[in-house]
PDB file of N, CA and C in Angstrom:
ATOM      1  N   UNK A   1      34.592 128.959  -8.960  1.00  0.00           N
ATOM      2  CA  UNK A   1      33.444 128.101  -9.177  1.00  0.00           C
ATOM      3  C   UNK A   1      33.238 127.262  -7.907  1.00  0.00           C
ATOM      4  N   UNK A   2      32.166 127.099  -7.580  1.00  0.00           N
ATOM      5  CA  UNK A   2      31.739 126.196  -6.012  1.00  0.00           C
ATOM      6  C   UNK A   2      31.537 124.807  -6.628  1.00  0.00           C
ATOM      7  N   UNK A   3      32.103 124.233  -5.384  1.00  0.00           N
ATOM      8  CA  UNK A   3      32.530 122.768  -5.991  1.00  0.00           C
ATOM      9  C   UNK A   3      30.981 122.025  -6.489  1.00  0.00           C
ATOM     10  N   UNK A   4      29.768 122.853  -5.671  1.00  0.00           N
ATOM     11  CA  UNK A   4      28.314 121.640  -6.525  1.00  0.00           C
ATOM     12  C   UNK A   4      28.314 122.432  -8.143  1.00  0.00           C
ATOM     13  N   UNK A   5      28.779 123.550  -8.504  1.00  0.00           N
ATOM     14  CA  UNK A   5      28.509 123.742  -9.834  1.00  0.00           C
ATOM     15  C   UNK A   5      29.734 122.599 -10.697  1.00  0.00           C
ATOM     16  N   UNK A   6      31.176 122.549  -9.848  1.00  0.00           N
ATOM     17  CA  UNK A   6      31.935 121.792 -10.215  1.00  0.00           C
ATOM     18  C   UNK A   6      31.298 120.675 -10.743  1.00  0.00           C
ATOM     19  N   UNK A   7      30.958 119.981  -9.566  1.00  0.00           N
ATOM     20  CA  UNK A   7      30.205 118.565  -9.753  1.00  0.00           C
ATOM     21  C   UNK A   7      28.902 118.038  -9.894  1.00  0.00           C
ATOM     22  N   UNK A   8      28.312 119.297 -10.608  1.00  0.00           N
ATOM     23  CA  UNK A   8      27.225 119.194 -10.990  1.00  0.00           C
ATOM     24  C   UNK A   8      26.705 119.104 -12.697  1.00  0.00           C
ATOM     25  N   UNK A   9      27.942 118.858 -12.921  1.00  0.00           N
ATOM     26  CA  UNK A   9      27.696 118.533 -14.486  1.00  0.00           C
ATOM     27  C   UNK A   9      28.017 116.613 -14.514  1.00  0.00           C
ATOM     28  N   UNK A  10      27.491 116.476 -15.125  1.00  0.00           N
ATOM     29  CA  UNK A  10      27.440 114.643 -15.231  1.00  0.00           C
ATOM     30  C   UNK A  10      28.891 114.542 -15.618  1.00  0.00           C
ATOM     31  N   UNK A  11      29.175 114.769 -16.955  1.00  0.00           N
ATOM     32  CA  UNK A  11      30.735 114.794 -17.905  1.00  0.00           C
ATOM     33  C   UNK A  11      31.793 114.214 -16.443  1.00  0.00           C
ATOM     34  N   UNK A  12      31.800 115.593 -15.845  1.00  0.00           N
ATOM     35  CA  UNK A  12      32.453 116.282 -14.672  1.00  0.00           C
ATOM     36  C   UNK A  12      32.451 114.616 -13.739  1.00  0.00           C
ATOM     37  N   UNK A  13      31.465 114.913 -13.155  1.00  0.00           N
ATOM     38  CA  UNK A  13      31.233 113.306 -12.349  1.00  0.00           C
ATOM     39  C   UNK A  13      32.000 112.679 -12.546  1.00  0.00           C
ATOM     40  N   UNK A  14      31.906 111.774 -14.002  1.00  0.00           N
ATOM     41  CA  UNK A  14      31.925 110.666 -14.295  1.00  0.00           C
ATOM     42  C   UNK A  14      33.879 110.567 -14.772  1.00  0.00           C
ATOM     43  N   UNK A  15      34.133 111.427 -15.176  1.00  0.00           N
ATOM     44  CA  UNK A  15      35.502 111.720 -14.790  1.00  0.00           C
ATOM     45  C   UNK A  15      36.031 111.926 -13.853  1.00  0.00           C
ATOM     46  N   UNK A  16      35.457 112.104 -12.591  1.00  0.00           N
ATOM     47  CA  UNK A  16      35.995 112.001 -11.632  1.00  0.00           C
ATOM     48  C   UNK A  16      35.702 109.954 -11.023  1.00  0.00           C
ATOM     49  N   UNK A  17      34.965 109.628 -11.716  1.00  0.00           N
ATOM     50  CA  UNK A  17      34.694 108.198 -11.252  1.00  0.00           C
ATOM     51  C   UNK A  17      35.830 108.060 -11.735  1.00  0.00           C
ATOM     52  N   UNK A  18      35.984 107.685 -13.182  1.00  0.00           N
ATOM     53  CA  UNK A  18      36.998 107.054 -13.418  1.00  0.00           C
ATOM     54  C   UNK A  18      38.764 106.999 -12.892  1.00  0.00           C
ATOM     55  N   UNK A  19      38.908 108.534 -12.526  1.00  0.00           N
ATOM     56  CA  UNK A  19      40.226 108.633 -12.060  1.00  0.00           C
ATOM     57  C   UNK A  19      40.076 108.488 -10.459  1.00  0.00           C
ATOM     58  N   UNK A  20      38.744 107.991  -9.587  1.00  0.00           N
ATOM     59  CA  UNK A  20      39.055 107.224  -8.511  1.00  0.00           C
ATOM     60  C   UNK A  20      39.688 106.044  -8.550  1.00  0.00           C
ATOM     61  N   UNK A  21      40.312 105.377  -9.190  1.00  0.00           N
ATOM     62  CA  UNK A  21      40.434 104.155  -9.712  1.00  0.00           C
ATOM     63  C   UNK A  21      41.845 104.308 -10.328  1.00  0.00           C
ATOM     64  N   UNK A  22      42.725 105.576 -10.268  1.00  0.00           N
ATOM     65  CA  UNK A  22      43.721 105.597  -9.997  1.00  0.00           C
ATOM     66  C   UNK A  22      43.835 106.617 -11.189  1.00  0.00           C
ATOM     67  N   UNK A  23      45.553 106.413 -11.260  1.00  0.00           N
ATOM     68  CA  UNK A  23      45.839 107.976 -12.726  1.00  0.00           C
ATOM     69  C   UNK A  23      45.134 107.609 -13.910  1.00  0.00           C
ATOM     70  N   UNK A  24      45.495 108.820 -14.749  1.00  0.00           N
ATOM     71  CA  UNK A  24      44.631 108.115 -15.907  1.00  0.00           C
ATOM     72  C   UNK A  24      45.317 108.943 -17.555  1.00  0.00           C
ATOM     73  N   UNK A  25      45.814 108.373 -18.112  1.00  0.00           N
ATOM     74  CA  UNK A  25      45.851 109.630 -19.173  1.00  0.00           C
ATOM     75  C   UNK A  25      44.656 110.302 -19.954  1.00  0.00           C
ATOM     76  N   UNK A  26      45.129 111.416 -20.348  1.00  0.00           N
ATOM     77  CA  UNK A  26      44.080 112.388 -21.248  1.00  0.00           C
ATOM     78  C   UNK A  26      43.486 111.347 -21.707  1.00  0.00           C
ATOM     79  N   UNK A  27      43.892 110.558 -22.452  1.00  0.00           N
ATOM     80  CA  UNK A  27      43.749 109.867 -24.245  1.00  0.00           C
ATOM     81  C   UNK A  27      42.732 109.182 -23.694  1.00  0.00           C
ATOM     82  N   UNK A  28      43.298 108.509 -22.078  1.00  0.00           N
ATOM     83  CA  UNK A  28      42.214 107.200 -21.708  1.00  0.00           C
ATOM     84  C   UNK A  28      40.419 107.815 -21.092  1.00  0.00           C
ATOM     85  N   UNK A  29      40.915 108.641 -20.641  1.00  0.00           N
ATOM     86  CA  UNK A  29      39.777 109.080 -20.241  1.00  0.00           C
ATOM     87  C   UNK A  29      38.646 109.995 -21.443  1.00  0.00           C
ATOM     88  N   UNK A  30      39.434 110.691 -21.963  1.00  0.00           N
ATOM     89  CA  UNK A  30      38.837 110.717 -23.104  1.00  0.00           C
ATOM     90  C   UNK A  30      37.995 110.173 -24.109  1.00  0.00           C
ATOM     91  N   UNK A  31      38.580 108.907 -24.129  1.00  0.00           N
ATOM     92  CA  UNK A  31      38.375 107.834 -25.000  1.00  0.00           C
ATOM     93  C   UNK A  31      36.702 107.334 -24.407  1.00  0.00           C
ATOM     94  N   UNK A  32      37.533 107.356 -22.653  1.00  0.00           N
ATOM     95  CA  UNK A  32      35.705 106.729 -22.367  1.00  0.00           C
ATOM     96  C   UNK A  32      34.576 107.528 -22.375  1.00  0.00           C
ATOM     97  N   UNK A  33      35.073 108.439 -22.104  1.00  0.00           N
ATOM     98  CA  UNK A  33      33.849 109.685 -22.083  1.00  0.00           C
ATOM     99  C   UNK A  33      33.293 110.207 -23.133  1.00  0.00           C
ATOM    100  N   UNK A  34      34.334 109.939 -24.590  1.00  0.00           N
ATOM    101  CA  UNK A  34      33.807 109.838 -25.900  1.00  0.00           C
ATOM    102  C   UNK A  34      32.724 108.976 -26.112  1.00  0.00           C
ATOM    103  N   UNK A  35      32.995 107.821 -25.590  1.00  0.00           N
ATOM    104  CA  UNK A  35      31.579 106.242 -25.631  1.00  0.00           C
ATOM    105  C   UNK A  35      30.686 106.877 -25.411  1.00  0.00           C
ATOM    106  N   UNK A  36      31.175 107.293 -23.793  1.00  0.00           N
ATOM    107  CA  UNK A  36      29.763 107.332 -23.050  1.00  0.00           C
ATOM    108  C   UNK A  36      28.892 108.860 -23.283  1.00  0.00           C
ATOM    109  N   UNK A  37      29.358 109.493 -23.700  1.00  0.00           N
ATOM    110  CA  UNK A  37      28.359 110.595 -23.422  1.00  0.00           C
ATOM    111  C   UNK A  37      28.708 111.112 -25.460  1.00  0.00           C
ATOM    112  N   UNK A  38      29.206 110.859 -25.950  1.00  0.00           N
ATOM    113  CA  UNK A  38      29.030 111.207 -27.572  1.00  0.00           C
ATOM    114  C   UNK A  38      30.054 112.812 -27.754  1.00  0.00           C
ATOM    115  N   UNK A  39      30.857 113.272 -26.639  1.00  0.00           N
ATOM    116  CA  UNK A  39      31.152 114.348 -26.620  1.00  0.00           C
ATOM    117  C   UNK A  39      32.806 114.226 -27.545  1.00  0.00           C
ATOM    118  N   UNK A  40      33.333 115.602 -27.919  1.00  0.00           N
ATOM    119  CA  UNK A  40      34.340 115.400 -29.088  1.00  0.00           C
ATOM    120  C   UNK A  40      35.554 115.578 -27.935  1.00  0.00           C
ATOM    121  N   UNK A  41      36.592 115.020 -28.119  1.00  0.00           N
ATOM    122  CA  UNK A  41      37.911 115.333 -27.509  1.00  0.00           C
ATOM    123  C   UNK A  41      38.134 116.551 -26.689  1.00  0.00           C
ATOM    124  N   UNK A  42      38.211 117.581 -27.285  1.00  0.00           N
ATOM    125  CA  UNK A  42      38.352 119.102 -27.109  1.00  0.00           C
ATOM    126  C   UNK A  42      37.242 119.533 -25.837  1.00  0.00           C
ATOM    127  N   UNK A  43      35.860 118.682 -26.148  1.00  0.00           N
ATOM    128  CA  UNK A  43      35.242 118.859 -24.886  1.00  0.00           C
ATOM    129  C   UNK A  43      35.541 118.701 -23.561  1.00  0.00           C
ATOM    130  N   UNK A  44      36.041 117.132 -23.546  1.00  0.00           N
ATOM    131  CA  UNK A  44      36.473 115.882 -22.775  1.00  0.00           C
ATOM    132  C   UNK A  44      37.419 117.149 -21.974  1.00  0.00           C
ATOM    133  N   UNK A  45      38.724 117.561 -23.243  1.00  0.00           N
ATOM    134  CA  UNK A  45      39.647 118.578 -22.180  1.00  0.00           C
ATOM    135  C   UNK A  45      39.484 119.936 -21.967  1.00  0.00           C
ATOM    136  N   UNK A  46      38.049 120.284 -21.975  1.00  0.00           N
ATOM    137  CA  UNK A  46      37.309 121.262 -21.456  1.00  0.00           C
ATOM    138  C   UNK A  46      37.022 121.091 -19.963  1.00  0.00           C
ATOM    139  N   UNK A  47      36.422 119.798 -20.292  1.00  0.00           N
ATOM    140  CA  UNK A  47      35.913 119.319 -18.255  1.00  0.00           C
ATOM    141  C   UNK A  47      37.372 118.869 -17.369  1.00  0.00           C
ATOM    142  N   UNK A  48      38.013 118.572 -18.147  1.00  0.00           N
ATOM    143  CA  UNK A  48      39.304 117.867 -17.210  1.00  0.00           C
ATOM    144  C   UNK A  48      40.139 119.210 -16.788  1.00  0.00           C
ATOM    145  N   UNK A  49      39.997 120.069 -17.806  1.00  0.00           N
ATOM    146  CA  UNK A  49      40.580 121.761 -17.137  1.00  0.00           C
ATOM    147  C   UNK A  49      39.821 122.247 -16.392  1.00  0.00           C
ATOM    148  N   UNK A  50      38.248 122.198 -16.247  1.00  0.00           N
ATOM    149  CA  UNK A  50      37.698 122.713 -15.245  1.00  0.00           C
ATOM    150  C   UNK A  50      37.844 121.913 -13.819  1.00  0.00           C
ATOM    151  N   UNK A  51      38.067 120.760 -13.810  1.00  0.00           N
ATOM    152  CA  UNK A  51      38.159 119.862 -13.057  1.00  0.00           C
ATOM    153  C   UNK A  51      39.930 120.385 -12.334  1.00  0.00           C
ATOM    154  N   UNK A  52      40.755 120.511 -13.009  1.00  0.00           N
ATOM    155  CA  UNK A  52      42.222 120.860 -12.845  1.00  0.00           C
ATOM    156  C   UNK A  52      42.016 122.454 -12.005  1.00  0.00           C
ATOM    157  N   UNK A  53      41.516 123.392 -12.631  1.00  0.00           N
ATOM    158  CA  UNK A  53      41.456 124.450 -12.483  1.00  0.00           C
ATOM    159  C   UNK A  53      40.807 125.161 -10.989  1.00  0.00           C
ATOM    160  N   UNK A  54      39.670 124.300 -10.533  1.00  0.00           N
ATOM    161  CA  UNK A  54      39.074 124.211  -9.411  1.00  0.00           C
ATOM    162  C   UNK A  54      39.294 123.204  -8.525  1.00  0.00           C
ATOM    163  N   UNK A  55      40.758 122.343  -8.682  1.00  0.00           N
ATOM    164  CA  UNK A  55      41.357 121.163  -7.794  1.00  0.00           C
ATOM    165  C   UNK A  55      40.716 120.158  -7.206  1.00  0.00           C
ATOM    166  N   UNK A  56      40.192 119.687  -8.450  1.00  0.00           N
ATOM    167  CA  UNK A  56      39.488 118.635  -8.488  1.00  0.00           C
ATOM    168  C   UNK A  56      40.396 117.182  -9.062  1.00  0.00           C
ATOM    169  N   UNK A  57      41.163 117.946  -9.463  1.00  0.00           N
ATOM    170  CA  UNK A  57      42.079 116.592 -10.141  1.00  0.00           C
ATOM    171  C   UNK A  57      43.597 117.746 -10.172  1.00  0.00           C
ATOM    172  N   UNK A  58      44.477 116.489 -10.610  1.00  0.00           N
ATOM    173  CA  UNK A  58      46.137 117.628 -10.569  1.00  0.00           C
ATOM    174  C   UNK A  58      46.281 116.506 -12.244  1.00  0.00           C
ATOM    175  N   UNK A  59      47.449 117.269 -12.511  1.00  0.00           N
ATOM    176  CA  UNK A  59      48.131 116.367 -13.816  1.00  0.00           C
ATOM    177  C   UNK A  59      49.501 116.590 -13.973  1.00  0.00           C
ATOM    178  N   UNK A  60      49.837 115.662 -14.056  1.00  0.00           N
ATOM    179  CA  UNK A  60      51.923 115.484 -14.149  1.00  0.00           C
ATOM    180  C   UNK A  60      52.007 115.019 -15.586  1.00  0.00           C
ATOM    181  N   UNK A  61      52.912 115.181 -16.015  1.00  0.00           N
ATOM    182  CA  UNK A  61      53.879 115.034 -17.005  1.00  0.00           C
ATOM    183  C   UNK A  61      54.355 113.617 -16.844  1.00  0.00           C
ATOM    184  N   UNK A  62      54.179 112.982 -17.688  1.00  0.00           N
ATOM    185  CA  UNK A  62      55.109 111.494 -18.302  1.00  0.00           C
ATOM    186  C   UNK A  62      55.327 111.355 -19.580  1.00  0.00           C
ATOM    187  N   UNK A  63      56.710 112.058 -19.945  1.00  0.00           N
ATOM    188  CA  UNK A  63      57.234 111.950 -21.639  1.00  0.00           C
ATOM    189  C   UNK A  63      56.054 112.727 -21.683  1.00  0.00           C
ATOM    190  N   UNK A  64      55.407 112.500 -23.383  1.00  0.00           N
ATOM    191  CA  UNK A  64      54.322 113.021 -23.560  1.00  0.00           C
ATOM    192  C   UNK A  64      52.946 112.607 -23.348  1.00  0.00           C
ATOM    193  N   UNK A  65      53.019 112.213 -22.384  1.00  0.00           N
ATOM    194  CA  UNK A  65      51.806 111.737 -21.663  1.00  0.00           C
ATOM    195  C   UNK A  65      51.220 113.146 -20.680  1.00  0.00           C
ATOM    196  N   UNK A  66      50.219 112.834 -20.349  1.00  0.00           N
ATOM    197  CA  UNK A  66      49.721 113.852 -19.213  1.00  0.00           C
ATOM    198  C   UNK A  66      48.819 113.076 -18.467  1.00  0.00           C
ATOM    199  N   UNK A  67      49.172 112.601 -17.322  1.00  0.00           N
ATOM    200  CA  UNK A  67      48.813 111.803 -16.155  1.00  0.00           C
ATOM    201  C   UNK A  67      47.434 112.479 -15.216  1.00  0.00           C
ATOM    202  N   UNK A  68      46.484 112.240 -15.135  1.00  0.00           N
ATOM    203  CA  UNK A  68      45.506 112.894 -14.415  1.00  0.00           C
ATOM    204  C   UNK A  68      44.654 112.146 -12.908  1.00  0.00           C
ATOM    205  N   UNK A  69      44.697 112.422 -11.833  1.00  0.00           N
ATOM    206  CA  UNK A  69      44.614 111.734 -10.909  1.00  0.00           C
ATOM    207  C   UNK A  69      43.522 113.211 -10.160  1.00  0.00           C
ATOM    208  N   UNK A  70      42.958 112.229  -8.581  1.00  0.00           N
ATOM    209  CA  UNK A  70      41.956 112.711  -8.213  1.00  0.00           C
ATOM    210  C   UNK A  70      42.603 113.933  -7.129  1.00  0.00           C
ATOM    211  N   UNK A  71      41.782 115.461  -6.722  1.00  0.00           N
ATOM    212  CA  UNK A  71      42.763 115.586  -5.558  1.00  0.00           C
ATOM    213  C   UNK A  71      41.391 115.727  -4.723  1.00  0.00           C
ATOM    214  N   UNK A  72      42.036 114.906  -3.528  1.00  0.00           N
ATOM    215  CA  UNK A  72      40.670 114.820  -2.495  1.00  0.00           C
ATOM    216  C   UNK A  72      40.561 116.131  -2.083  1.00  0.00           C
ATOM    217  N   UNK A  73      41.266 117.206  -1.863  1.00  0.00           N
ATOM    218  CA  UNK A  73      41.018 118.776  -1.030  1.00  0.00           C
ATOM    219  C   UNK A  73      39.292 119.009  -1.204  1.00  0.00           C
ATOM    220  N   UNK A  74      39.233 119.253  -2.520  1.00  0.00           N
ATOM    221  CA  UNK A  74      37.586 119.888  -2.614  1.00  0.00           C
ATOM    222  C   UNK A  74      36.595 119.131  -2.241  1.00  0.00           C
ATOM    223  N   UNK A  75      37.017 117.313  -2.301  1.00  0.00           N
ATOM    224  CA  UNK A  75      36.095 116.421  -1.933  1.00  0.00           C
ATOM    225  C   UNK A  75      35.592 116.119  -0.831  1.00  0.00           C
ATOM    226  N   UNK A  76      36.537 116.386   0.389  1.00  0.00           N
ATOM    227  CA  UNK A  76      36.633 116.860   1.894  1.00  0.00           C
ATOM    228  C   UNK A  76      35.555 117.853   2.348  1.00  0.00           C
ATOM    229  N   UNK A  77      35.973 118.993   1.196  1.00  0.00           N
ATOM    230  CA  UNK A  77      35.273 119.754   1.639  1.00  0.00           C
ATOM    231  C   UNK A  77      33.555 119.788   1.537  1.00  0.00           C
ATOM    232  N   UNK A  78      33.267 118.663   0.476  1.00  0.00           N
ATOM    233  CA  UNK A  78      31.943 118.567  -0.009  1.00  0.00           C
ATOM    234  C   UNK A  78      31.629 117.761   1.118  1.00  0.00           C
ATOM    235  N   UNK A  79      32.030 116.442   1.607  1.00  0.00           N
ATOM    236  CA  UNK A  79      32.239 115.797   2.711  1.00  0.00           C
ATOM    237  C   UNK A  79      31.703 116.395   4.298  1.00  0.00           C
ATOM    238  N   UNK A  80      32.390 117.988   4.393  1.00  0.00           N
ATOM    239  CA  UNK A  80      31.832 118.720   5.578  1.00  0.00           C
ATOM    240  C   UNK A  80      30.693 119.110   5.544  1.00  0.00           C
ATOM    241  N   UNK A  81      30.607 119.849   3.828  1.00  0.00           N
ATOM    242  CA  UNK A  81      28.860 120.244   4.075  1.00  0.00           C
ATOM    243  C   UNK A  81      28.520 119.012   3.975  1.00  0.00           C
ATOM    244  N   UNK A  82      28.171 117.958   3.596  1.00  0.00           N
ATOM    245  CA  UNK A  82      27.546 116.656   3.972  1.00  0.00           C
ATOM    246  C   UNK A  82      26.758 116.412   5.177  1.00  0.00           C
ATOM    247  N   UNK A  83      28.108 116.758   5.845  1.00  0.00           N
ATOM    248  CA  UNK A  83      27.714 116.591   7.148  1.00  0.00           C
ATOM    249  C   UNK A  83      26.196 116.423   8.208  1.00  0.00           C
ATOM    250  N   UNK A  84      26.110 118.154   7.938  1.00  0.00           N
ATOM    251  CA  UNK A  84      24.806 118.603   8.204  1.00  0.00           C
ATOM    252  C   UNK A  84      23.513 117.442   7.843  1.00  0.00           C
ATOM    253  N   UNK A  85      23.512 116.912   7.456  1.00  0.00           N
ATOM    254  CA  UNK A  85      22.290 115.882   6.159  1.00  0.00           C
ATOM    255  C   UNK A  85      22.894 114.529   6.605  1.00  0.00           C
ATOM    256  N   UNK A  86      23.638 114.275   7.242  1.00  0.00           N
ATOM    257  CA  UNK A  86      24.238 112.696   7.466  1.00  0.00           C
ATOM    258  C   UNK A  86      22.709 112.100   8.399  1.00  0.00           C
ATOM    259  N   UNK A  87      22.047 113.193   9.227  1.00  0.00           N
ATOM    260  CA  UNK A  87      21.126 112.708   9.991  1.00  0.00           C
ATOM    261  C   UNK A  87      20.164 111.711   9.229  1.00  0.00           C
ATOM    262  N   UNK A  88      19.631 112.504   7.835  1.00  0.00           N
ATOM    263  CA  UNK A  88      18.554 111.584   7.251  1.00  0.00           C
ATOM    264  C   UNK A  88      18.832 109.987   7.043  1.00  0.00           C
ATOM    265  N   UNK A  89      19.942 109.854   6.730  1.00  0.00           N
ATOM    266  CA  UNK A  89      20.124 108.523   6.102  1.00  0.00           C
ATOM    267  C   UNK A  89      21.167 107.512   7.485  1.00  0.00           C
ATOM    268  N   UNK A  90      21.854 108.455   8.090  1.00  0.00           N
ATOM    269  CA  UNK A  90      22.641 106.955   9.022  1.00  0.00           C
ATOM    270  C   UNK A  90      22.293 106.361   9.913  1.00  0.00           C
ATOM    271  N   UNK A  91      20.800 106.776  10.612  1.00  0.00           N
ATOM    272  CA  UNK A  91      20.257 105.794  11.052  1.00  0.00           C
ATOM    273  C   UNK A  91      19.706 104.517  10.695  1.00  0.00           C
ATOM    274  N   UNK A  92      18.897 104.847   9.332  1.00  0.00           N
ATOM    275  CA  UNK A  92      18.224 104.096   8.575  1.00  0.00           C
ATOM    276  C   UNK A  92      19.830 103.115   8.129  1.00  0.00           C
ATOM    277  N   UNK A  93      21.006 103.499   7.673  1.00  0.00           N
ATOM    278  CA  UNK A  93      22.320 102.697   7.679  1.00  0.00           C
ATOM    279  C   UNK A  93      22.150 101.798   8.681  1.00  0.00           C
ATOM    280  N   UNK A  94      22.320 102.409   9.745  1.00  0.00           N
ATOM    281  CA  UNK A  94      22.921 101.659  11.143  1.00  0.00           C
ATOM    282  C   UNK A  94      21.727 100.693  11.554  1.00  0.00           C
ATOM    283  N   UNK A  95      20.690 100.954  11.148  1.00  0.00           N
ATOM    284  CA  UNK A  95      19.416 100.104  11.237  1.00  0.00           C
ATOM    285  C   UNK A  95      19.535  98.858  10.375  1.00  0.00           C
ATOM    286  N   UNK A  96      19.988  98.871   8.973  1.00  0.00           N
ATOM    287  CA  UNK A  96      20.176  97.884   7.858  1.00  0.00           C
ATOM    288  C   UNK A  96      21.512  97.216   8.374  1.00  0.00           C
ATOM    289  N   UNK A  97      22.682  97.884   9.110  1.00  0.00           N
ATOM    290  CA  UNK A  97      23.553  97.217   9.709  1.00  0.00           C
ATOM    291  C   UNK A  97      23.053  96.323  10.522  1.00  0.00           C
ATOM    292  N   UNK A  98      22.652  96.675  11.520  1.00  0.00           N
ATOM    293  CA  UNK A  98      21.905  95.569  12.797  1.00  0.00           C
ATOM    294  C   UNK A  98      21.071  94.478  11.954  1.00  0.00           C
ATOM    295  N   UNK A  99      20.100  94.545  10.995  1.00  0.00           N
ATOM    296  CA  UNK A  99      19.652  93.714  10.587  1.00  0.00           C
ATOM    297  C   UNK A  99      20.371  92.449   9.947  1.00  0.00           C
ATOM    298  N   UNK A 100      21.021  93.037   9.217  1.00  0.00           N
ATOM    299  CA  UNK A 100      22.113  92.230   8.683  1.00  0.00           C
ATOM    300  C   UNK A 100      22.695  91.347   9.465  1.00  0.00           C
ATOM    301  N   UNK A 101      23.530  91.760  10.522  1.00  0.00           N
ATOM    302  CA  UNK A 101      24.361  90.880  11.548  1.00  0.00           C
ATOM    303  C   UNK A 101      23.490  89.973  12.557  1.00  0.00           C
ATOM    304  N   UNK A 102      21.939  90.890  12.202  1.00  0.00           N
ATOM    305  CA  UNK A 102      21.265  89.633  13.261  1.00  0.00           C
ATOM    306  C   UNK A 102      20.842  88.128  12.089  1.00  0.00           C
ATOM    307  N   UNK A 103      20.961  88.530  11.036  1.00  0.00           N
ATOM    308  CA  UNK A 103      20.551  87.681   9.900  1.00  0.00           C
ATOM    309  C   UNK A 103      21.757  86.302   9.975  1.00  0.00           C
ATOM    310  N   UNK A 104      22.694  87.314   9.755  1.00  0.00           N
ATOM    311  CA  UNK A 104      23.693  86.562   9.703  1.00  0.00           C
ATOM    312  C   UNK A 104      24.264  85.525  10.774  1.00  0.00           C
ATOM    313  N   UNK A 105      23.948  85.973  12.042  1.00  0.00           N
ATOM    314  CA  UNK A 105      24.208  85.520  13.634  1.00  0.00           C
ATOM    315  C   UNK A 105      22.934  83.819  13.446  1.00  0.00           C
ATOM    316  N   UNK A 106      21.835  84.827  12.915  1.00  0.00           N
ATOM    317  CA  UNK A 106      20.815  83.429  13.000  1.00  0.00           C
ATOM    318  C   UNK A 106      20.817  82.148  12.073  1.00  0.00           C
ATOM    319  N   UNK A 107      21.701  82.798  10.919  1.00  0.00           N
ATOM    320  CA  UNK A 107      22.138  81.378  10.255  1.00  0.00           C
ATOM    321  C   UNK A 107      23.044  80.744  11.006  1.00  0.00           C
ATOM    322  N   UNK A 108      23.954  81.188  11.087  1.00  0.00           N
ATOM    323  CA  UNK A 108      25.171  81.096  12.253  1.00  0.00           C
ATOM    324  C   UNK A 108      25.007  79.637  13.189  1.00  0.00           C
ATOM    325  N   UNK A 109      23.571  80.278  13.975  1.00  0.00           N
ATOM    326  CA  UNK A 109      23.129  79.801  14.685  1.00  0.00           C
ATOM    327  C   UNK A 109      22.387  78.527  13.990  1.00  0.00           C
ATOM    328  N   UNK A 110      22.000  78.709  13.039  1.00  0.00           N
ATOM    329  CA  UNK A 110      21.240  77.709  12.188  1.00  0.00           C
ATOM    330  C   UNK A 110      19.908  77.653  12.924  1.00  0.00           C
ATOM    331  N   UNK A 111      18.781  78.927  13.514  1.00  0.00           N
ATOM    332  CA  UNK A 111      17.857  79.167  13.794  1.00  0.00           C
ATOM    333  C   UNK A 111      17.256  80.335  12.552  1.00  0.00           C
ATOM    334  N   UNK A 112      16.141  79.705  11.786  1.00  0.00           N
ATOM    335  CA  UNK A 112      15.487  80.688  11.394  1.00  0.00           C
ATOM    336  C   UNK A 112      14.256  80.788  11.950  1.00  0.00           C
ATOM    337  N   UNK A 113      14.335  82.749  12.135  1.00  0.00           N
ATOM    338  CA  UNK A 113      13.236  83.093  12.727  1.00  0.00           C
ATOM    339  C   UNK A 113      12.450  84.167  11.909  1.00  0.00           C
ATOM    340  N   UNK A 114      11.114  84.020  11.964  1.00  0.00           N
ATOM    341  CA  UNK A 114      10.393  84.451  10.724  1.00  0.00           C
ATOM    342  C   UNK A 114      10.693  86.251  10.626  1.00  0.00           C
ATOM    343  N   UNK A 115      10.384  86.517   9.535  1.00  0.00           N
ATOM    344  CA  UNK A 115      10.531  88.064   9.626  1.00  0.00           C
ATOM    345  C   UNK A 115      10.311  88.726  10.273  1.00  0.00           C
ATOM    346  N   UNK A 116      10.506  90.036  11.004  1.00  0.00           N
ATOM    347  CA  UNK A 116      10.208  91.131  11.525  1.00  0.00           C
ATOM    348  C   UNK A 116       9.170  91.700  10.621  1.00  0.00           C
ATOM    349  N   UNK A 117       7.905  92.074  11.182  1.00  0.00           N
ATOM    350  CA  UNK A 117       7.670  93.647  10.395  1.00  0.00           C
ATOM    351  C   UNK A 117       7.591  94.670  10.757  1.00  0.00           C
ATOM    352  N   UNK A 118       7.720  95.704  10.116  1.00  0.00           N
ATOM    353  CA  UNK A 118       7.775  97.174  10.822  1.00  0.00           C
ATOM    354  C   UNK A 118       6.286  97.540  11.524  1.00  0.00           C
ATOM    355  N   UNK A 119       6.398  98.051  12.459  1.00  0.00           N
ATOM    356  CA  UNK A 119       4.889  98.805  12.968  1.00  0.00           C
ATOM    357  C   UNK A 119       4.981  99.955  12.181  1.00  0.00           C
TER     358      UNK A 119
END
């Protein structure tokens, strides 16, 4: 499975949000993804095996616990194709950066100077 079909289901996503944020057991993640999306248990460890299965996440053993955490490999790799497309948006970044620090410099300064507008 290619990692955008991977992460192209919401469920999928949003389980991966949560276990950015560190391990997680079945039960817990479950539990939230039960709230949030109305889905039954059995589903929940439908997506967390597809998620496991295409190394998107790993899971260890604690007693009878089953520990589920993120694995960055495939995320890297989504990261490279990224790449290509970084053009559209990091200027417009690096543009909202500069603004910012000149904002900030002019309080600083305790000079306010009226807005810029764009041509």
């Amino acid at each position: 499975m290619h990692a955008f079909d991977v992460l192209g289901d919401p469920v999928r996503r949003r389980i991966l949000e949560l276990l950015a944020d560190g391990e997680m057991t079945s039960g817990a993640v479950s539990e939230v993804i039960r709230e949030e999306f109305g889905i039954s248990q059995p589903a929940v460890s439908q997506h967390l095996k597809v998620l496991r299965e295409n190394g998107f996440a790993t899971v260890r053993p604690d007693g009878t616990r089953r520990l589920y955490a993120v694995d960055s490999a495939p995320l890297r790799d989504v990261d490279v194709w990224l790449d290509r497309f970084r053009r559209f948006w990091t200027p417009r970044l690096d543009a909202l950066g500069t603004e910012l620090a000149r904002g900030r410099r002019e309080r600083r300064l305790g000079g306010e100077e009226p807005p810029r507008s764009n041509p």
